[in-house]
PDB file of N, CA and C in Angstrom:
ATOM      1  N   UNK A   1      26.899  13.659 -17.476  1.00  0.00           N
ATOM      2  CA  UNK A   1      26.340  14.996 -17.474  1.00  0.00           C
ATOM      3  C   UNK A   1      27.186  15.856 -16.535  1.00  0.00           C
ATOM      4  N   UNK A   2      27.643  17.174 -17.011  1.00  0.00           N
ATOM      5  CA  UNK A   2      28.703  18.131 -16.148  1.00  0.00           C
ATOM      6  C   UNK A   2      27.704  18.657 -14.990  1.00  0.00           C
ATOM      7  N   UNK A   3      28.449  19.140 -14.343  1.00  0.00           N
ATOM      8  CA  UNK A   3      27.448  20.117 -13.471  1.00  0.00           C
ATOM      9  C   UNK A   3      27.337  21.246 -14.087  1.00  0.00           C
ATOM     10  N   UNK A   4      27.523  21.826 -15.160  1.00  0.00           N
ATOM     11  CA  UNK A   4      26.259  22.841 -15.816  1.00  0.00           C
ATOM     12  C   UNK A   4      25.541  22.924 -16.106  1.00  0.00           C
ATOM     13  N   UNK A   5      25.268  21.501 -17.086  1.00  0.00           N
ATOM     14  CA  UNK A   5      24.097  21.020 -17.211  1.00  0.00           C
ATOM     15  C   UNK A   5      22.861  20.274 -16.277  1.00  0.00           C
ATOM     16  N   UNK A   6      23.910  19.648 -15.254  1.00  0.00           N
ATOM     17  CA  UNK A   6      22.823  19.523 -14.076  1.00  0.00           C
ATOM     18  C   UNK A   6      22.162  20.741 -13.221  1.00  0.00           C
ATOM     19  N   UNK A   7      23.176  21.874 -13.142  1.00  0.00           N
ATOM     20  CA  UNK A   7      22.538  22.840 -12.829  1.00  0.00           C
ATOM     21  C   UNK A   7      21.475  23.674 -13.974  1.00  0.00           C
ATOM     22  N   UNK A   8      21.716  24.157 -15.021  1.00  0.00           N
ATOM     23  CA  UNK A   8      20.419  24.258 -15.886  1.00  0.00           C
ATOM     24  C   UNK A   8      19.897  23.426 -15.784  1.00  0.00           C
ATOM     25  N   UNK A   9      19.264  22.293 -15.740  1.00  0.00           N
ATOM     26  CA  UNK A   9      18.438  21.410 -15.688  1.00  0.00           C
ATOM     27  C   UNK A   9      17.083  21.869 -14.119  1.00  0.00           C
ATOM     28  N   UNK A  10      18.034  21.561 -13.448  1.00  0.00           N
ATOM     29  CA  UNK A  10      17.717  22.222 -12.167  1.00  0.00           C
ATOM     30  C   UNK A  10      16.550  23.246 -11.898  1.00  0.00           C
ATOM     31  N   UNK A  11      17.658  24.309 -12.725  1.00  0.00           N
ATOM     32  CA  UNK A  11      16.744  25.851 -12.602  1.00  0.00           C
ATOM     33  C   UNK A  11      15.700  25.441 -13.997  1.00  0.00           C
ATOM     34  N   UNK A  12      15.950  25.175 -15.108  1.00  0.00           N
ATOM     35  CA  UNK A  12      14.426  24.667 -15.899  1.00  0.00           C
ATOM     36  C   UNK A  12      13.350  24.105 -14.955  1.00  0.00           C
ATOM     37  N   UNK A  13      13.607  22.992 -14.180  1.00  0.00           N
ATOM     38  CA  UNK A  13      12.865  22.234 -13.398  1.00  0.00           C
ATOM     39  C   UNK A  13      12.178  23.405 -12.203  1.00  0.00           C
ATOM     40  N   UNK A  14      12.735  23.844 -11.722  1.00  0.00           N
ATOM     41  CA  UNK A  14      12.243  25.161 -10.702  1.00  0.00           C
ATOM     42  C   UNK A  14      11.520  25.962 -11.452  1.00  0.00           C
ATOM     43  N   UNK A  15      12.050  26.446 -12.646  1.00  0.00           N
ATOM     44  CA  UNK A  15      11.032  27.608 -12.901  1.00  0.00           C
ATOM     45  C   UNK A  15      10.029  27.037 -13.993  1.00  0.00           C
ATOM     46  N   UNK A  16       9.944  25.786 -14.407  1.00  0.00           N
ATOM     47  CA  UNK A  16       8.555  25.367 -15.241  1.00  0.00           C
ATOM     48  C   UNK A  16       7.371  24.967 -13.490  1.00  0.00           C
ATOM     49  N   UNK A  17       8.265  24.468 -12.694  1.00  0.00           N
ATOM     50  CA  UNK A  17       7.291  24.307 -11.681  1.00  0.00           C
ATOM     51  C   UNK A  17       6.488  25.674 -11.202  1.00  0.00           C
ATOM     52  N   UNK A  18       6.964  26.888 -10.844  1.00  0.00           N
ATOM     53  CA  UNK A  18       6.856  27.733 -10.543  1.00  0.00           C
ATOM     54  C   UNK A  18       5.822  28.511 -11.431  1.00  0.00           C
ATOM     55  N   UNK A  19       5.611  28.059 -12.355  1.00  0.00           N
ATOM     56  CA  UNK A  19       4.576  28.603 -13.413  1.00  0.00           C
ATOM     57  C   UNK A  19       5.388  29.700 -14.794  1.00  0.00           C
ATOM     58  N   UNK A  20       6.328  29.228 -14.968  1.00  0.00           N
ATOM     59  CA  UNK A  20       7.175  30.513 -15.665  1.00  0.00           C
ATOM     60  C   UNK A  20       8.089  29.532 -17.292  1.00  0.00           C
ATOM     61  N   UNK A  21       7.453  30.574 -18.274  1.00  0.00           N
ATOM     62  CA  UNK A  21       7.812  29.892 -19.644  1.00  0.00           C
ATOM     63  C   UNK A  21       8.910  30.571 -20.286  1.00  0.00           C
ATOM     64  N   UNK A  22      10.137  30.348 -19.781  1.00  0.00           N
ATOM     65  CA  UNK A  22      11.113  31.366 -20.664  1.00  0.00           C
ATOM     66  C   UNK A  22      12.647  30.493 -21.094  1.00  0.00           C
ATOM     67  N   UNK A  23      13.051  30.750 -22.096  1.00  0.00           N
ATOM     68  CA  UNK A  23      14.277  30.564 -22.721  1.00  0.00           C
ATOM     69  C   UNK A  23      15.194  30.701 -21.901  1.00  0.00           C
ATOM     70  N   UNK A  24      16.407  30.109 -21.592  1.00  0.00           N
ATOM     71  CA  UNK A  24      17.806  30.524 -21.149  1.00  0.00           C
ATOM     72  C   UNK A  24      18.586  30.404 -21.802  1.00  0.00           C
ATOM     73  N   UNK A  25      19.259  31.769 -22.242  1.00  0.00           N
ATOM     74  CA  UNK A  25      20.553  31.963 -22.769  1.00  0.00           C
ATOM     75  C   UNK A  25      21.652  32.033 -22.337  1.00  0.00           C
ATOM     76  N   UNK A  26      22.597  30.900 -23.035  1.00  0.00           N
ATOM     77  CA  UNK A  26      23.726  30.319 -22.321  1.00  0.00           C
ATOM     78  C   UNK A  26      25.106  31.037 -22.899  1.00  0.00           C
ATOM     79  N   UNK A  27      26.044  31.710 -22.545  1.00  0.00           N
ATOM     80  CA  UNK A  27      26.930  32.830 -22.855  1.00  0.00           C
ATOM     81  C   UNK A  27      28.274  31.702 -23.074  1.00  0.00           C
ATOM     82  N   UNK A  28      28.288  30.918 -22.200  1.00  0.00           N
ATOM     83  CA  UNK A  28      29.560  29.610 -22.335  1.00  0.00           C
ATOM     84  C   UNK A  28      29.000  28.662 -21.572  1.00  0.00           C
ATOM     85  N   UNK A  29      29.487  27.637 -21.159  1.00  0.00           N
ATOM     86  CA  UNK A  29      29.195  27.020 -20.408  1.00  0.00           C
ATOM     87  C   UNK A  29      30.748  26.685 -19.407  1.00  0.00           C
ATOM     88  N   UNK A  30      30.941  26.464 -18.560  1.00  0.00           N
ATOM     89  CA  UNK A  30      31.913  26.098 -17.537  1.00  0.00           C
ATOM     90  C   UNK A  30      31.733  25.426 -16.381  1.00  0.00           C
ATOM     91  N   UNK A  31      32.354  24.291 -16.261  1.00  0.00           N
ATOM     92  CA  UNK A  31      32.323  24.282 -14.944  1.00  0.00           C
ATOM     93  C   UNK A  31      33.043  24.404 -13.655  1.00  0.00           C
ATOM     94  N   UNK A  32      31.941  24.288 -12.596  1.00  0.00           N
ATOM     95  CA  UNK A  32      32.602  25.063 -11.550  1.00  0.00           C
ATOM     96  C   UNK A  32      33.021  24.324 -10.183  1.00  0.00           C
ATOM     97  N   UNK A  33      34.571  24.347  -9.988  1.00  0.00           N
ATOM     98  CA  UNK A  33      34.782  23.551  -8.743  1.00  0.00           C
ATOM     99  C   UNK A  33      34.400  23.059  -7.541  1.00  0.00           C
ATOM    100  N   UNK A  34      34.145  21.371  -7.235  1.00  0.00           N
ATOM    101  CA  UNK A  34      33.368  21.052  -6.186  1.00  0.00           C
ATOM    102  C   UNK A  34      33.456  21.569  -4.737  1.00  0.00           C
ATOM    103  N   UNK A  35      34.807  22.204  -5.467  1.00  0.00           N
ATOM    104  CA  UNK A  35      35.532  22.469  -3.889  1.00  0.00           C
ATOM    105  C   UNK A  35      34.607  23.635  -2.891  1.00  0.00           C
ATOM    106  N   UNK A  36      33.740  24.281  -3.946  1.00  0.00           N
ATOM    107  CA  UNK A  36      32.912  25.829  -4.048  1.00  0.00           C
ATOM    108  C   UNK A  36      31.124  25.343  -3.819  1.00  0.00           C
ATOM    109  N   UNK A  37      31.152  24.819  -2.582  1.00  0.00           N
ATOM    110  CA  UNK A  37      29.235  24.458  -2.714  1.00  0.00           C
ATOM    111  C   UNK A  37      28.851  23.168  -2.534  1.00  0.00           C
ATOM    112  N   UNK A  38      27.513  22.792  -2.958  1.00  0.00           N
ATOM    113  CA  UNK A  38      27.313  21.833  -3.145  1.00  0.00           C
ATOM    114  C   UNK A  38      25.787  22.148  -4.033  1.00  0.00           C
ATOM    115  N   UNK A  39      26.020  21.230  -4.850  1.00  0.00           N
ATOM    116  CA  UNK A  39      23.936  21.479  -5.390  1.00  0.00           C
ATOM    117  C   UNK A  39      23.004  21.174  -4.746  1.00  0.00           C
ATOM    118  N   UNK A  40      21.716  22.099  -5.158  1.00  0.00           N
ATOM    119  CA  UNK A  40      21.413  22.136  -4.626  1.00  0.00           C
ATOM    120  C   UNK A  40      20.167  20.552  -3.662  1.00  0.00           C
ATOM    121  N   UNK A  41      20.270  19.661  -4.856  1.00  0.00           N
ATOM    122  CA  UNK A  41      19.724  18.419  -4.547  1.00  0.00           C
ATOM    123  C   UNK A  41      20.548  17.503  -3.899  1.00  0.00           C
ATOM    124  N   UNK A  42      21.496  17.517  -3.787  1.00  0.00           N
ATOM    125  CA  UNK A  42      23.015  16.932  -3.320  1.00  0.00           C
ATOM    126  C   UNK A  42      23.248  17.659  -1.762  1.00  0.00           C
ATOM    127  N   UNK A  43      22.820  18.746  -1.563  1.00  0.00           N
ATOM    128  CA  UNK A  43      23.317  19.683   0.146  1.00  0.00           C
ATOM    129  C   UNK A  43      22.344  19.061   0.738  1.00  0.00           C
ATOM    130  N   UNK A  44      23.089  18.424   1.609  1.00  0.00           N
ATOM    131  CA  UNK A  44      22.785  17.626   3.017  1.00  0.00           C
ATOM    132  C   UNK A  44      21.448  18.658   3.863  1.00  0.00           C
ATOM    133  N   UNK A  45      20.520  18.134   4.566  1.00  0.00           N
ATOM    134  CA  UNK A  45      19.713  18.341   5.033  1.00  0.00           C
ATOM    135  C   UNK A  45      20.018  19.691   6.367  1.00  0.00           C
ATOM    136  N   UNK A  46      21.095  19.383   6.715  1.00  0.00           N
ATOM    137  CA  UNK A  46      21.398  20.689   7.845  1.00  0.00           C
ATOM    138  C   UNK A  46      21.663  21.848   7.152  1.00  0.00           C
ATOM    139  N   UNK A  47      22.383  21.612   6.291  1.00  0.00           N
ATOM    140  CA  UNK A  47      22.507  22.944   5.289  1.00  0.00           C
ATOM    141  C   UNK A  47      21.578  24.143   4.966  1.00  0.00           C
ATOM    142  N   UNK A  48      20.240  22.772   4.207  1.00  0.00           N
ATOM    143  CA  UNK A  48      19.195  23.554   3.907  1.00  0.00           C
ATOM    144  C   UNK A  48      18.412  24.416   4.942  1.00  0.00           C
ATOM    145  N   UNK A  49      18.511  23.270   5.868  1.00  0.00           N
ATOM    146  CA  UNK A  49      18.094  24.201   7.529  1.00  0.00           C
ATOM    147  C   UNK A  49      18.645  25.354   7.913  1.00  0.00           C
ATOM    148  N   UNK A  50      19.866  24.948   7.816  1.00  0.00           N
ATOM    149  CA  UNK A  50      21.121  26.680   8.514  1.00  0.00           C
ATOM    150  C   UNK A  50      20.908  27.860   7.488  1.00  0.00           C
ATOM    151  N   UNK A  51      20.749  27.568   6.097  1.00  0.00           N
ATOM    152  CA  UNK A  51      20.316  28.470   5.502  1.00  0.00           C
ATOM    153  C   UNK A  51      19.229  28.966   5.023  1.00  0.00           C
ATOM    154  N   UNK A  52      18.533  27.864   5.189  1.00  0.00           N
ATOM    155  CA  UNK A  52      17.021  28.116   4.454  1.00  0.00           C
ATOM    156  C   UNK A  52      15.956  29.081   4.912  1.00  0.00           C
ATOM    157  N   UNK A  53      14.764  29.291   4.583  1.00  0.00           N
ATOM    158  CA  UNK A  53      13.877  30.183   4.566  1.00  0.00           C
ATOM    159  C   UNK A  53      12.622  29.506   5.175  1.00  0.00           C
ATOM    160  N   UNK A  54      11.737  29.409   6.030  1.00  0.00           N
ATOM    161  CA  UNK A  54      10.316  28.713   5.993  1.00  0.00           C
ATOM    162  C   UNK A  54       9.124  29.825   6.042  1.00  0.00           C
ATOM    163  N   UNK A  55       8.839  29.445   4.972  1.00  0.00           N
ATOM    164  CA  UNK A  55       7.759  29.962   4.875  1.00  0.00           C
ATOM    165  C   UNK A  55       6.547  29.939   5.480  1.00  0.00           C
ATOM    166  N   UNK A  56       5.846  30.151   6.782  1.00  0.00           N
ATOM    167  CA  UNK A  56       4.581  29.935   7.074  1.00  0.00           C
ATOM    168  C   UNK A  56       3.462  30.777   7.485  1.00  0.00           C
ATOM    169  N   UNK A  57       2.418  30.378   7.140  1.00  0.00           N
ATOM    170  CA  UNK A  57       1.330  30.974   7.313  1.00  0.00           C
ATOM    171  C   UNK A  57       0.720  30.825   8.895  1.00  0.00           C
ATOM    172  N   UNK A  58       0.938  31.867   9.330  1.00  0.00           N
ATOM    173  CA  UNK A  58       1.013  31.567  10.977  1.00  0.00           C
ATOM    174  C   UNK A  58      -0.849  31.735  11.177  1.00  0.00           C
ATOM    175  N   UNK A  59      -1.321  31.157  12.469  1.00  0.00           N
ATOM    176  CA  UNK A  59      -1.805  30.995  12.303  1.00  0.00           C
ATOM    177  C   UNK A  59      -2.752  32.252  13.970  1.00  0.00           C
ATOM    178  N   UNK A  60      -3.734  32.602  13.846  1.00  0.00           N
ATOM    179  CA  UNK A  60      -4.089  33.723  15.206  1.00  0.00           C
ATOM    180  C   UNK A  60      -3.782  32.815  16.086  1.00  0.00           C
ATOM    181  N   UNK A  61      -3.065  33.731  17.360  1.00  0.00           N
ATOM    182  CA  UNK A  61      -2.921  32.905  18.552  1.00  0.00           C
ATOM    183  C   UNK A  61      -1.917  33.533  18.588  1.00  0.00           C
ATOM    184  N   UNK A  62      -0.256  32.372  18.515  1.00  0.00           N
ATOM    185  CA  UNK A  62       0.752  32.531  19.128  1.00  0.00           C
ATOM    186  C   UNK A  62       1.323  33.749  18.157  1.00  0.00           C
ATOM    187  N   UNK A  63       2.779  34.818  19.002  1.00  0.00           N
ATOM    188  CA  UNK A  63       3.092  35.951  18.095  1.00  0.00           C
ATOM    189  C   UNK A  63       4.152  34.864  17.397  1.00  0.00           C
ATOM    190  N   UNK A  64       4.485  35.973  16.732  1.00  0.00           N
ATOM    191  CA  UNK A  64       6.104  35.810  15.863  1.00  0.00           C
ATOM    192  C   UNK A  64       7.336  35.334  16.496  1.00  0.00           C
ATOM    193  N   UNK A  65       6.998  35.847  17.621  1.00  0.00           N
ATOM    194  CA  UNK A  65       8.171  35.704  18.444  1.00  0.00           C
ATOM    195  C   UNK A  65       8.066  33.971  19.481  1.00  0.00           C
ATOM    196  N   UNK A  66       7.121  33.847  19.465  1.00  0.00           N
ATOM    197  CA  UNK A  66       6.938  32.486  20.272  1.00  0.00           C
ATOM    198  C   UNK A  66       6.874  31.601  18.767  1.00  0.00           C
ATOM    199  N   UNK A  67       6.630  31.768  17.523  1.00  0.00           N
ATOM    200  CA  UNK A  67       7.018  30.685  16.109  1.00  0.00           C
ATOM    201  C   UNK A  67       8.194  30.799  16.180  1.00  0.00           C
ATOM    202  N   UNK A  68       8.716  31.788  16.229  1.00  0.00           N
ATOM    203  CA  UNK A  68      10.844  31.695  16.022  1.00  0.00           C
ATOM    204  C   UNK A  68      11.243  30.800  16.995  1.00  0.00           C
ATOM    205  N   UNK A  69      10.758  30.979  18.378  1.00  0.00           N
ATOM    206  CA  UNK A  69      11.360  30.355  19.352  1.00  0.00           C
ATOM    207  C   UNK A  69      10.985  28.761  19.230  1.00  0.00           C
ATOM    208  N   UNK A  70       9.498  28.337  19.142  1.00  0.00           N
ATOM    209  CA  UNK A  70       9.553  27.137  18.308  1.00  0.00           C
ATOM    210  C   UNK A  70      10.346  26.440  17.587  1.00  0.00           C
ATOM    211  N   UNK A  71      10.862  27.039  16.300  1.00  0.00           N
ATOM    212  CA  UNK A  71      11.493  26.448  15.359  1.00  0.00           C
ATOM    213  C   UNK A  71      13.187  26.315  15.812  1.00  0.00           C
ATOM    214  N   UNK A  72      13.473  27.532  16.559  1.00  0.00           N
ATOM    215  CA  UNK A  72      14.943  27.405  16.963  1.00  0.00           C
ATOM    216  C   UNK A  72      15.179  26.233  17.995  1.00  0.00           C
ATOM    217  N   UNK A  73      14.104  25.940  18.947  1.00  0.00           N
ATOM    218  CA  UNK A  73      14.130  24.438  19.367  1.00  0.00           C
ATOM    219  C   UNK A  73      13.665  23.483  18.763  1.00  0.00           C
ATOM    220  N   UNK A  74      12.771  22.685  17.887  1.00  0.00           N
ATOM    221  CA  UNK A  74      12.514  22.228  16.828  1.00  0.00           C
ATOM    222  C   UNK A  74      13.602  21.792  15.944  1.00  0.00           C
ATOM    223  N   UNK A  75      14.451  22.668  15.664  1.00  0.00           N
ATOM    224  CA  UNK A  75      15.517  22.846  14.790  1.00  0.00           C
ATOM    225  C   UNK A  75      16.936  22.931  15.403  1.00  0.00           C
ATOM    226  N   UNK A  76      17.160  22.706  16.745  1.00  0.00           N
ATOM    227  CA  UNK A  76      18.399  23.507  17.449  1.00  0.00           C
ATOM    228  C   UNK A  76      19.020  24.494  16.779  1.00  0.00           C
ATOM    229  N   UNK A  77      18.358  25.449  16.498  1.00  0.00           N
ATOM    230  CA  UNK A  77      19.344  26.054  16.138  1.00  0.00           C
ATOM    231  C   UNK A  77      19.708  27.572  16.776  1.00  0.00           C
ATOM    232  N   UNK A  78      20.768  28.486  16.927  1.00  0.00           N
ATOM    233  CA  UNK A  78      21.025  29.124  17.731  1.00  0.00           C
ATOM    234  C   UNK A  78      20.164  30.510  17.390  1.00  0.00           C
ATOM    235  N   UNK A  79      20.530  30.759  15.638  1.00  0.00           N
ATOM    236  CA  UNK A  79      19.687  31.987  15.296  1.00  0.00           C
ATOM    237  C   UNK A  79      18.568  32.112  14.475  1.00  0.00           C
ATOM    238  N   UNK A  80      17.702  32.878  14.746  1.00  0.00           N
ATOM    239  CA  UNK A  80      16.397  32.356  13.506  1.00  0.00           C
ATOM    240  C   UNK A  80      15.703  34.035  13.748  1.00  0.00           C
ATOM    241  N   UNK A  81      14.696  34.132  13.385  1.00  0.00           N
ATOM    242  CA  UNK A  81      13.997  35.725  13.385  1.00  0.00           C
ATOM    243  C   UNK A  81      12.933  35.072  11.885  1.00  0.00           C
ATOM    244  N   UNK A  82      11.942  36.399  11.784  1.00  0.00           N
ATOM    245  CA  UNK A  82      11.276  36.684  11.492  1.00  0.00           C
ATOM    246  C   UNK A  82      11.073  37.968  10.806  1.00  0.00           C
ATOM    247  N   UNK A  83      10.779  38.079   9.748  1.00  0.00           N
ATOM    248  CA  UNK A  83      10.530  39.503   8.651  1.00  0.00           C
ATOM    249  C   UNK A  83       9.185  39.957   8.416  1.00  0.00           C
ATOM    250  N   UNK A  84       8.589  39.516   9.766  1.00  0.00           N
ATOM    251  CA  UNK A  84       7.391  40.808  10.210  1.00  0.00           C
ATOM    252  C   UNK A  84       6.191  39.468   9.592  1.00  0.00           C
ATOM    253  N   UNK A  85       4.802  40.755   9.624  1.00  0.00           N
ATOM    254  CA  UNK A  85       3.876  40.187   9.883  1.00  0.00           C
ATOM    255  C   UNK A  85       3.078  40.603   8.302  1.00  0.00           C
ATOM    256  N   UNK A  86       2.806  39.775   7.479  1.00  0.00           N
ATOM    257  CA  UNK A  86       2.059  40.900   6.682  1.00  0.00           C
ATOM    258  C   UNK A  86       0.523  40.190   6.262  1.00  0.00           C
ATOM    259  N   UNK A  87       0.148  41.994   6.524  1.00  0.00           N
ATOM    260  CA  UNK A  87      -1.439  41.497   6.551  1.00  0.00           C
ATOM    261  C   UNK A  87      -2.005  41.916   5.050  1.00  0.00           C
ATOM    262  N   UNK A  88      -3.136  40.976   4.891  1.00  0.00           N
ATOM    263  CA  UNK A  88      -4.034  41.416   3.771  1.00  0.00           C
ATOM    264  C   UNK A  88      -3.967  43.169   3.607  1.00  0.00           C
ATOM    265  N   UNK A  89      -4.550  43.627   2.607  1.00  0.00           N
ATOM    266  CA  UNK A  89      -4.598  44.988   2.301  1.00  0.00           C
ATOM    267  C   UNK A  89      -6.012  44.904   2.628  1.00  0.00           C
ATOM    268  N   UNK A  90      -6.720  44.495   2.787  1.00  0.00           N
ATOM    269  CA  UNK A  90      -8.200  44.909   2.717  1.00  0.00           C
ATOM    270  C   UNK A  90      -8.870  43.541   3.810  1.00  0.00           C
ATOM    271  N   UNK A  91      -8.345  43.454   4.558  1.00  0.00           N
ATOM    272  CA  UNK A  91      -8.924  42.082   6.006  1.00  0.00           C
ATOM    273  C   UNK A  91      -9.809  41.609   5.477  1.00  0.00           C
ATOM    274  N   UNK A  92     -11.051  43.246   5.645  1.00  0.00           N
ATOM    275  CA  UNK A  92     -12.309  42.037   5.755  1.00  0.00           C
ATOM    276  C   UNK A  92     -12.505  41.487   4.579  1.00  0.00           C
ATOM    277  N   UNK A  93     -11.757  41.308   3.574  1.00  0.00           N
ATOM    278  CA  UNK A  93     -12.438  40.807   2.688  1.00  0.00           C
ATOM    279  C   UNK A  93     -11.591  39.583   2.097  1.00  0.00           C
ATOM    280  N   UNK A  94     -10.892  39.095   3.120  1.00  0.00           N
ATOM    281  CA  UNK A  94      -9.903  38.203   2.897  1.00  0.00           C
ATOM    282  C   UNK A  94     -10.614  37.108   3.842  1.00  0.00           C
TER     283      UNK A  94
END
C-alpha cells in the first residue's frame, strides 16, 4: 500500500469517526517524499507534543495561566499559551 493510500485511508478513518459521511474525490494520486514529514500514525510521540493542540476543559479554580505553566513542566517544554477562555452563552443554564 503507497502512502496515498495510507493517507486516504487515514483521513476516511478520522472523518467517519468524527461523525461525517462524505465522498473523496481523488484528482491523481502521487506520492509524496519521505524525506517531507512523517504520518501521521508513524510521528514519534515528541512531535505530536511540540506541535499538538490539548484540548481541555479546565476546571474552576486554577487560571489559564497556572494550566499552561503546568503542562510546560509536565511536558518540558519551553513554549505553550492558551487561546482564551470560552464561556457558555447563557451560564446559568449550562
Amino acid at each position: 500500500m503507497g502512502l496515498v493510500e495510507k493517507g486516504i485511508r487515514f483521513i476516511e478513518k478520522i472523518t467517519k469517526n468524527a461523525g461525517y459521511d462524505q465522498e473523496w474525490i481523488i484528482l491523481r494520486e502521487d506520492d509524496t517524499s519521505p524525506d517531507y514529514g512523517v504520518l501521521p500514525y508513524q510521528r514519534p510521540i515528541n512531535e505530536h507534543i511540540r506541535n499538538g493542540v490539548i484540548n481541555l476543559d479546565k476546571p474552576p479554580g486554577p487560571t489559564s495561566h497556572e494550566v499552561v505553566a503546568w503542562i510546560k513542566k509536565m511536558f518540558e517544554l519551553e513554549r505553550a499559551g492558551h487561546g482564551g477562555t470560552l464561556e457558555p452563552l447563557y451560564p446559568q443554564l449550562g
